[in-house]
Protein backbone atom coordinates (compact mmCIF):
# COMPACT_ATOMS: atom_id res chain seq x y z
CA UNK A 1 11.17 8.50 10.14
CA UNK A 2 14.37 6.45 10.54
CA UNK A 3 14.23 3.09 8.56
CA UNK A 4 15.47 0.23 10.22
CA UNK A 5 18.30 -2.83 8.65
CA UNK A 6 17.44 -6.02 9.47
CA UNK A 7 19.46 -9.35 7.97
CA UNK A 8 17.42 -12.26 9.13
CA UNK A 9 13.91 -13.30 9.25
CA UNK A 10 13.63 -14.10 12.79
CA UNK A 11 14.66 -9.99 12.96
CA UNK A 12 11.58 -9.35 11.15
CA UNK A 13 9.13 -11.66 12.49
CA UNK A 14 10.16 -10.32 15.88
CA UNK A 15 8.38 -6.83 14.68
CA UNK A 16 5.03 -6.02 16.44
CA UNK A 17 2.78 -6.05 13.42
CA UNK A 18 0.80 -2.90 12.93
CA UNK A 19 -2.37 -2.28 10.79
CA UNK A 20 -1.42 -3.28 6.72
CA UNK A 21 2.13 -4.86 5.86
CA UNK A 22 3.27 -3.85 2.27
CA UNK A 23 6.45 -5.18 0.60
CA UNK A 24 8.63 -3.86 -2.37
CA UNK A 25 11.32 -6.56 -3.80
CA UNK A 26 13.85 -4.95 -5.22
CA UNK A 27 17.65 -6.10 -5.81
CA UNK A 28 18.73 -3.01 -4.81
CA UNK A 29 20.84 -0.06 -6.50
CA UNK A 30 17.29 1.75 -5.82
CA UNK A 31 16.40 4.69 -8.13
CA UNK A 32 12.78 7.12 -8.54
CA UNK A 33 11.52 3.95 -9.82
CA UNK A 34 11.53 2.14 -6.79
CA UNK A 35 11.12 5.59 -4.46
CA UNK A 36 7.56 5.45 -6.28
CA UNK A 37 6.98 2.02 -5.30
CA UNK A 38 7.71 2.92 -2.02
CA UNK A 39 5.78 5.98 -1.92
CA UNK A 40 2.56 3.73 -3.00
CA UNK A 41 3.11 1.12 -0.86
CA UNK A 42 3.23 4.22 1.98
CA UNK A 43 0.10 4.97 0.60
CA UNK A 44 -1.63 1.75 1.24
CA UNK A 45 -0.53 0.87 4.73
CA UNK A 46 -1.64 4.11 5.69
CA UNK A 47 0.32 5.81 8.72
CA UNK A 48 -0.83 2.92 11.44
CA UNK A 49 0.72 0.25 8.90
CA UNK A 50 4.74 -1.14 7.60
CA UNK A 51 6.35 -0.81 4.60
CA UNK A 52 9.06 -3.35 4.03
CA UNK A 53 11.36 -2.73 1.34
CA UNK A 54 13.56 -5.94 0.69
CA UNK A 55 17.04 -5.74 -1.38
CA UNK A 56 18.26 -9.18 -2.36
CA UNK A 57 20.05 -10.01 -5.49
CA UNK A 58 18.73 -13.39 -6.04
CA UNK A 59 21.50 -15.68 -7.86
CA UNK A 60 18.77 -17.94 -9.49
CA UNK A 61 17.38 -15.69 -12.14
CA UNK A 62 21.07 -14.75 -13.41
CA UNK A 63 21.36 -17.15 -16.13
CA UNK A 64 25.07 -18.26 -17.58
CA UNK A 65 26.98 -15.34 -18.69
CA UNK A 66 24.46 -12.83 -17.47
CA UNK A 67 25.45 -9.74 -14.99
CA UNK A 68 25.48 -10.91 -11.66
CA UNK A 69 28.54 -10.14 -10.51
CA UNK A 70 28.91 -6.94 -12.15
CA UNK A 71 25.28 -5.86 -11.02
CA UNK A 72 25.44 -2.99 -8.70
CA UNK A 73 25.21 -3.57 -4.33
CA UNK A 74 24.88 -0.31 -3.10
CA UNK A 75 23.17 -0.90 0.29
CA UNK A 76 23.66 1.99 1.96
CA UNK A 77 22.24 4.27 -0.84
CA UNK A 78 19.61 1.86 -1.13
CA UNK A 79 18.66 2.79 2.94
CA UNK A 80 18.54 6.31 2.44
CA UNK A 81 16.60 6.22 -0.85
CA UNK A 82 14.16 3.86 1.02
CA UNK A 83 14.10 6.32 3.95
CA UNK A 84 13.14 9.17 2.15
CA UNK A 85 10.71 7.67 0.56
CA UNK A 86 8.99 6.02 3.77
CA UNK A 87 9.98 2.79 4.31
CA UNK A 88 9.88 1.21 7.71
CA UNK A 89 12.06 -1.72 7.41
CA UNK A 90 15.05 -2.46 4.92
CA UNK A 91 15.01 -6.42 4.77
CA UNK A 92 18.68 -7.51 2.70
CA UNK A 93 19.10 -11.10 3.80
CA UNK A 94 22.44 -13.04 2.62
CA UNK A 95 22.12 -15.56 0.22
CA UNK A 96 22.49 -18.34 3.45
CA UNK A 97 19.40 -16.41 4.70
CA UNK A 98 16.98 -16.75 1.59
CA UNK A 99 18.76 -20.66 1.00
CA UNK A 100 20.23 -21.88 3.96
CA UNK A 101 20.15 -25.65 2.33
CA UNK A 102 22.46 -24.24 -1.24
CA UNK A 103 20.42 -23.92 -4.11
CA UNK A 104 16.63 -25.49 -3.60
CA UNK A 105 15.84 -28.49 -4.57
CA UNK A 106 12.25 -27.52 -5.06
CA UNK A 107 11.48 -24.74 -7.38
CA UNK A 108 8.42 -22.84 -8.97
CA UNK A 109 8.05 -23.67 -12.69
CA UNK A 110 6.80 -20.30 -14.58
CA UNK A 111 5.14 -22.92 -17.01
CA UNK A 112 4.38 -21.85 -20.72
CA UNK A 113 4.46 -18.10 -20.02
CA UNK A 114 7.78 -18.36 -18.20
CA UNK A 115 8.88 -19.98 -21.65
CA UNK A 116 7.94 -16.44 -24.20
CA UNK A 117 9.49 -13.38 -24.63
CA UNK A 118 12.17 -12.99 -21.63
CA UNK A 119 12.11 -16.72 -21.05
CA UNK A 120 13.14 -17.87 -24.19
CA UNK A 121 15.76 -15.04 -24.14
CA UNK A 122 16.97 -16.10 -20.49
CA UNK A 123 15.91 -19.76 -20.31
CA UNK A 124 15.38 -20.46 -16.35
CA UNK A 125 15.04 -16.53 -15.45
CA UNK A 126 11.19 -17.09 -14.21
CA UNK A 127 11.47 -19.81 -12.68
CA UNK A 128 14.42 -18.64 -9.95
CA UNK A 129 12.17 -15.38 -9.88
CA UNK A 130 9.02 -16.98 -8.78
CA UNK A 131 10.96 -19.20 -6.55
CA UNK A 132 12.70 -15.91 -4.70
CA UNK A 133 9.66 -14.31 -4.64
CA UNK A 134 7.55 -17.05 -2.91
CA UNK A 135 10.40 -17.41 -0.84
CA UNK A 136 9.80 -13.60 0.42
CA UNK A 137 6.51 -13.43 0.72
CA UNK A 138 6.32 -16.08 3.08
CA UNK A 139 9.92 -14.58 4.45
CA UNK A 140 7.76 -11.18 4.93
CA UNK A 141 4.39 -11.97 5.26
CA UNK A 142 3.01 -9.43 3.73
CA UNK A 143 -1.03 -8.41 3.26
CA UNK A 144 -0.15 -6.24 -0.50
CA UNK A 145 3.17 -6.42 -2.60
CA UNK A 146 4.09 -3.93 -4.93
CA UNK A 147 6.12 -4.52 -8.51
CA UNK A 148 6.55 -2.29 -11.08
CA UNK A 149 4.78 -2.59 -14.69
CA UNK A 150 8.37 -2.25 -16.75
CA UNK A 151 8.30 -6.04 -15.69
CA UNK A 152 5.26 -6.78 -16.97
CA UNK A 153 6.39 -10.10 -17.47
CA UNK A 154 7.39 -10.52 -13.99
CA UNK A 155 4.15 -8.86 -12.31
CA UNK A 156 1.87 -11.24 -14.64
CA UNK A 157 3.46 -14.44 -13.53
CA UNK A 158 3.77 -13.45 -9.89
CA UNK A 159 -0.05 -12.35 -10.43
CA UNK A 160 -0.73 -15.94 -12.22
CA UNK A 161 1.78 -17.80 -9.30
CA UNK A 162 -0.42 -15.89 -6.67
CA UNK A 163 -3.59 -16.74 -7.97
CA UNK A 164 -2.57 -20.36 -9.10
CA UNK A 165 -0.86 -21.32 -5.56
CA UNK A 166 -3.63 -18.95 -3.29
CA UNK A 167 -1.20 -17.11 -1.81
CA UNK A 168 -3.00 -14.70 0.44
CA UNK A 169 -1.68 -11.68 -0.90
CA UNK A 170 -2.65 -8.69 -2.71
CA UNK A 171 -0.82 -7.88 -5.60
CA UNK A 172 -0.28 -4.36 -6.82
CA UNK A 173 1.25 -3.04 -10.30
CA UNK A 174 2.59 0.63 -10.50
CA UNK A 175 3.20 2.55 -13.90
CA UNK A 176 6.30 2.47 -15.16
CA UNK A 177 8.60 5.63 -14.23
CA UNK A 178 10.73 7.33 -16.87
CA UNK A 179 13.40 10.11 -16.83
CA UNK A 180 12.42 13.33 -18.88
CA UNK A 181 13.81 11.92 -22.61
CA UNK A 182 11.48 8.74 -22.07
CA UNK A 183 13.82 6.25 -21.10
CA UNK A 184 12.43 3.57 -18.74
CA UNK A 185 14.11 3.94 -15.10
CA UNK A 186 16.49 0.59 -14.60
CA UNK A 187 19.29 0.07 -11.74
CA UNK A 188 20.80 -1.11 -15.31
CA UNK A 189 21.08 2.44 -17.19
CA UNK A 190 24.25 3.14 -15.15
CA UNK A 191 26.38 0.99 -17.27
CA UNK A 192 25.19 3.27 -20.43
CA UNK A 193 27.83 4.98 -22.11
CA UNK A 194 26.47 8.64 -23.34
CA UNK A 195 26.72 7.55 -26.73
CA UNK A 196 24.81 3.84 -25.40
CA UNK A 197 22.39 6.23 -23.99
CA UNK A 198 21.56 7.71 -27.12
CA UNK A 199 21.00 4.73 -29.17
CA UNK A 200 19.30 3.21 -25.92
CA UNK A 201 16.40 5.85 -26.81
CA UNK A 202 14.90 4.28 -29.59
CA UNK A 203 13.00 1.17 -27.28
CA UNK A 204 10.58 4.70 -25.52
CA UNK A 205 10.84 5.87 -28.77
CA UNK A 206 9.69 3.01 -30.42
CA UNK A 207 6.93 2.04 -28.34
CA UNK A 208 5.79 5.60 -28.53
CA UNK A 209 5.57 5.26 -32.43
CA UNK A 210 3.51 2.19 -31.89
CA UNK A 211 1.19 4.22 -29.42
CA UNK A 212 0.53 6.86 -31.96
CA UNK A 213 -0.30 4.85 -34.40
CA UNK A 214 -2.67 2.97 -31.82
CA UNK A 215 -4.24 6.13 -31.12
CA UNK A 216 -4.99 7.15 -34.69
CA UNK A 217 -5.99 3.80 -35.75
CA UNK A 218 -8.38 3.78 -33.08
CA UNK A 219 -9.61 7.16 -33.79
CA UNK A 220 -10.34 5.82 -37.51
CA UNK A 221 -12.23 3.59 -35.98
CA UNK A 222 -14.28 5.62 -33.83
CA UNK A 223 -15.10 7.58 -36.65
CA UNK A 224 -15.94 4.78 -38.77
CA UNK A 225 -18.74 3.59 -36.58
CA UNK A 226 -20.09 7.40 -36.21
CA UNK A 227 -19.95 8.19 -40.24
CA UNK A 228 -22.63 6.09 -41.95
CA UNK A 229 -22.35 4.50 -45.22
CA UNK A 230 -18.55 5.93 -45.10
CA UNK A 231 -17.55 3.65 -48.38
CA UNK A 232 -20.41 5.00 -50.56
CA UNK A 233 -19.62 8.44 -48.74
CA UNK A 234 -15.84 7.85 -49.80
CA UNK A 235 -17.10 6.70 -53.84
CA UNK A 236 -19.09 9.85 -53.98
CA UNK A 237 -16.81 12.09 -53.22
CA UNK A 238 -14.10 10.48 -55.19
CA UNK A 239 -16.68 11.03 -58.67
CA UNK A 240 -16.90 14.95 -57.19
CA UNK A 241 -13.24 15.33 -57.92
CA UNK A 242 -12.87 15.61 -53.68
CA UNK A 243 -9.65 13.07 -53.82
CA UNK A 244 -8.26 14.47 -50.45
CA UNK A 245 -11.47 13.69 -48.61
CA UNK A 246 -12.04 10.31 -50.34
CA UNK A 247 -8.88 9.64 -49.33
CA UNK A 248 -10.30 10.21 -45.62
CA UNK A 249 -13.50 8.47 -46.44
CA UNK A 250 -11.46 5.15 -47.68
CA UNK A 251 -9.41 5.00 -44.27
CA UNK A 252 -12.30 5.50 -42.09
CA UNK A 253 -14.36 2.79 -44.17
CA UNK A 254 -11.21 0.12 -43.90
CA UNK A 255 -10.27 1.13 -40.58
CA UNK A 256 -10.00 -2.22 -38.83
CA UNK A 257 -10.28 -3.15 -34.75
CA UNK A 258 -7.12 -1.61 -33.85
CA UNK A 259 -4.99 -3.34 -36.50
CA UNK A 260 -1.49 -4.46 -34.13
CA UNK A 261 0.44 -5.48 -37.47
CA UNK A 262 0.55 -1.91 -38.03
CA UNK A 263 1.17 -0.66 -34.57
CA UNK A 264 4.01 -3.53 -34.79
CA UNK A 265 5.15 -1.97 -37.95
CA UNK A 266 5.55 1.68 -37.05
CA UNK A 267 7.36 0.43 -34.14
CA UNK A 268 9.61 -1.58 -35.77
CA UNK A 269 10.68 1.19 -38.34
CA UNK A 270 12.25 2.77 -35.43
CA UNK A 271 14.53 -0.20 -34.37
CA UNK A 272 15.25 -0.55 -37.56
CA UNK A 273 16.85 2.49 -37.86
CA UNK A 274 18.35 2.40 -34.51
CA UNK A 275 20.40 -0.66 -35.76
CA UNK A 276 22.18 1.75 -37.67
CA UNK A 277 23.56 3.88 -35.19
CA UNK A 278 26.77 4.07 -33.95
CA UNK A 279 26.93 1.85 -31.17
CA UNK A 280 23.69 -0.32 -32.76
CA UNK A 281 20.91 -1.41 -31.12
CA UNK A 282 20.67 -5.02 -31.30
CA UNK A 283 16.88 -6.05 -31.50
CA UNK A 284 16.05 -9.05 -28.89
CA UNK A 285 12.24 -9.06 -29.47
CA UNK A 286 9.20 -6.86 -30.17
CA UNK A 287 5.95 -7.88 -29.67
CA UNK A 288 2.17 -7.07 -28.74
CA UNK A 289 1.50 -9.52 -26.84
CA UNK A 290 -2.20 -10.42 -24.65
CA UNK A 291 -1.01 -10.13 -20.78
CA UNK A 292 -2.73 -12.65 -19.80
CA UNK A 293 -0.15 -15.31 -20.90
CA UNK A 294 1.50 -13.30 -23.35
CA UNK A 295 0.98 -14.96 -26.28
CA UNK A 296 1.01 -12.95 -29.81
CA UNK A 297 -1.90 -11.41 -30.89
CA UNK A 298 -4.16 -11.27 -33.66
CA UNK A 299 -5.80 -8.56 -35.67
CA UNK A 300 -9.08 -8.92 -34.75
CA UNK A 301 -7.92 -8.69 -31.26
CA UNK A 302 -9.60 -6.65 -28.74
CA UNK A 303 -9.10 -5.48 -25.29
CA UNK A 304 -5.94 -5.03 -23.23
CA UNK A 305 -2.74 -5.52 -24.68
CA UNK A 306 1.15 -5.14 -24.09
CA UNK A 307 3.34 -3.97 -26.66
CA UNK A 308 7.18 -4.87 -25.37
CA UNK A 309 10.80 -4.56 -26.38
CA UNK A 310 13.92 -6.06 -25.25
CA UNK A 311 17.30 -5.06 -26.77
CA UNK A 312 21.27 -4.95 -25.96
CA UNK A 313 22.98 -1.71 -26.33
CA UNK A 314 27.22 -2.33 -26.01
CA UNK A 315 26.98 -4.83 -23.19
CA UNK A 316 23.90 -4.19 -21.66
CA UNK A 317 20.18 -5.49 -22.25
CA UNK A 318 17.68 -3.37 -21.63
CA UNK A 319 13.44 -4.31 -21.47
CA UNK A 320 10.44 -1.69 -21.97
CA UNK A 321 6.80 -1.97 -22.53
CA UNK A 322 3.43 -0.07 -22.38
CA UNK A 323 -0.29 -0.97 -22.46
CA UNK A 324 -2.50 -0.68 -25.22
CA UNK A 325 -6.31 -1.41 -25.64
CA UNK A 326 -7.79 -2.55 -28.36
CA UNK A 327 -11.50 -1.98 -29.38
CA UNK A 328 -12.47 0.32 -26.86
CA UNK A 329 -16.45 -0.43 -26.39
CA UNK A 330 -18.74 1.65 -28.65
């Protein structure tokens, strides 16, 4: 399969459509991150269908100060990555292509959830990302678009814009992609310093300690609805002289739904310590947040959550995240 370049819309819309049309948005410098996008948007257009992979770095969601200069343009990496993995079409428009008026006028607002987590870190960010992204969809006309879960952020407000605005599009999340020590795949790892790289560790690492304790919590409270009378089980044993099983007995009896101030906790023990390390990690946020507008949660929360992290390592600021449910139906 040879994957073709086009710069302008009217090159695109000039394509015979066949069967499904599936889009990736990516700003480029592609990595196995976006090859796996790729290879599941492949998947759903089926070999009768189009895959469109678009690179565009998209000036609006750079705020003040932020990288946009410095991040990477590597276009003709980007067409073989996107070859290989079976895309069709490379869109990369100019920046007079995607706002051939200057800057727009008009503008999606992200609304309260563009305002949490990365938007009060990057004040603006969502809004010039849901405004690019409407902008392509309608540029590409796609029937599915694809966008990876490391953004979960991003994939819940293009979800909510979708939904909110009835854009006639499906919209697909794919599971985040990490290299063999854990670290989430970003076009931004490149400016990591081995010694960064190291201390960049801890946000997998940390959201892996939250995870585990997740897991056991929630195993606790499995057993806590299987084990009857587990408090007068845990007193009994306690008067027997059993203190090691008591102990047991106690945490089964007080194990609560989940508990996410202690899944925040074990978490945050290993940020703390990665502040000490030579270069530091400097803590943005963390927080277990409910995706659906990613507002904090409580602990008598249940169902799907998203624990996330955002730090700066030297110079560059790195996001991670993974899912978490809470309360898992008995």
């Amino acid at each position: 399969m040879t994957t073709t370049l086009l710069r302008t819309a009217d090159e695109l819309h000039a394509r015979v459509r066949r069967g499904r049309r599936a889009v990736v948005m990516t700003m480029g410098a592609l990595h196995e991150g976006h090859a796996t996008l790729i290879r599941t948007a492949r998947g759903i257009a089926g070999p009768d269908g189009e895959v469109v992979v678009t690179v565009f770095v998209n000036p609006l969601q750079f705020g003040q100060g932020e990288d946009l200069d410095r991040y990477p343009r590597t276009l003709e990496a980007d067409l073989k990555v996107a070859e290989q993995a079976g895309a069709d079409v490379v869109f990369a428009p100019s920046v007079e292509e995607v706002y051939p008026g200057g800057e727009p006028q008009v503008r999606i607002s992200a609304g309260p959830m563009g305002e949490r987590l990365e938007g009060a870190s990057r004040p603006g960010h969502f809004d010039g990302m849901l405004t690019v992204v409407a902008k392509l969809l309608h540029l590409t006309r796609p029937d599915t678009a694809l966008y990876g879960q490391k953004d979960a952020q991003q994939l819940a407000l293009i979800r909510r814009m979708v939904r909110d605005l009835n854009f006639g599009v499906e919209i697909v999340g794919v599971p985040t992609v990490r290299e063999e020590d854990g670290l989430a795949l970003s076009s931004r790892n490149r400016y990591l310093s081995p010694q960064e790289r190291r201390t960049a560790l801890a946000l997998s690492q940390a959201l892996f300690a939250g995870l585990d304790r997740h897991v056991a919590l929630e195993a606790l409270r499995a057993r806590a609805r299987e084990v009857p009378a587990t408090r007068a089980r845990a007193e009994a044993l306690s008067a027997l002289g059993e203190s090691r099983a008591a102990a047991d007995a106690h945490a089964v009896a007080e194990a609560t739904p989940g508990n996410p101030a202690a899944v925040r906790a074990a978490a945050r023990l290993v940020l703390d310590d990665a502040a000490r390390f030579d270069p530091p990690l400097r803590l943005d946020y963390l927080a277990l947040v409910d995706p659906s507008d990613f507002s904090e949660i409580g602990d008598d929360f249940t169902g799907e959550a998203v624990l996330a992290v955002a730090a700066r390592v030297g110079a560059t600021r790195l996001i991670d995240n993974i899912p978490l449910t809470f309360g898992a139906a008995s």
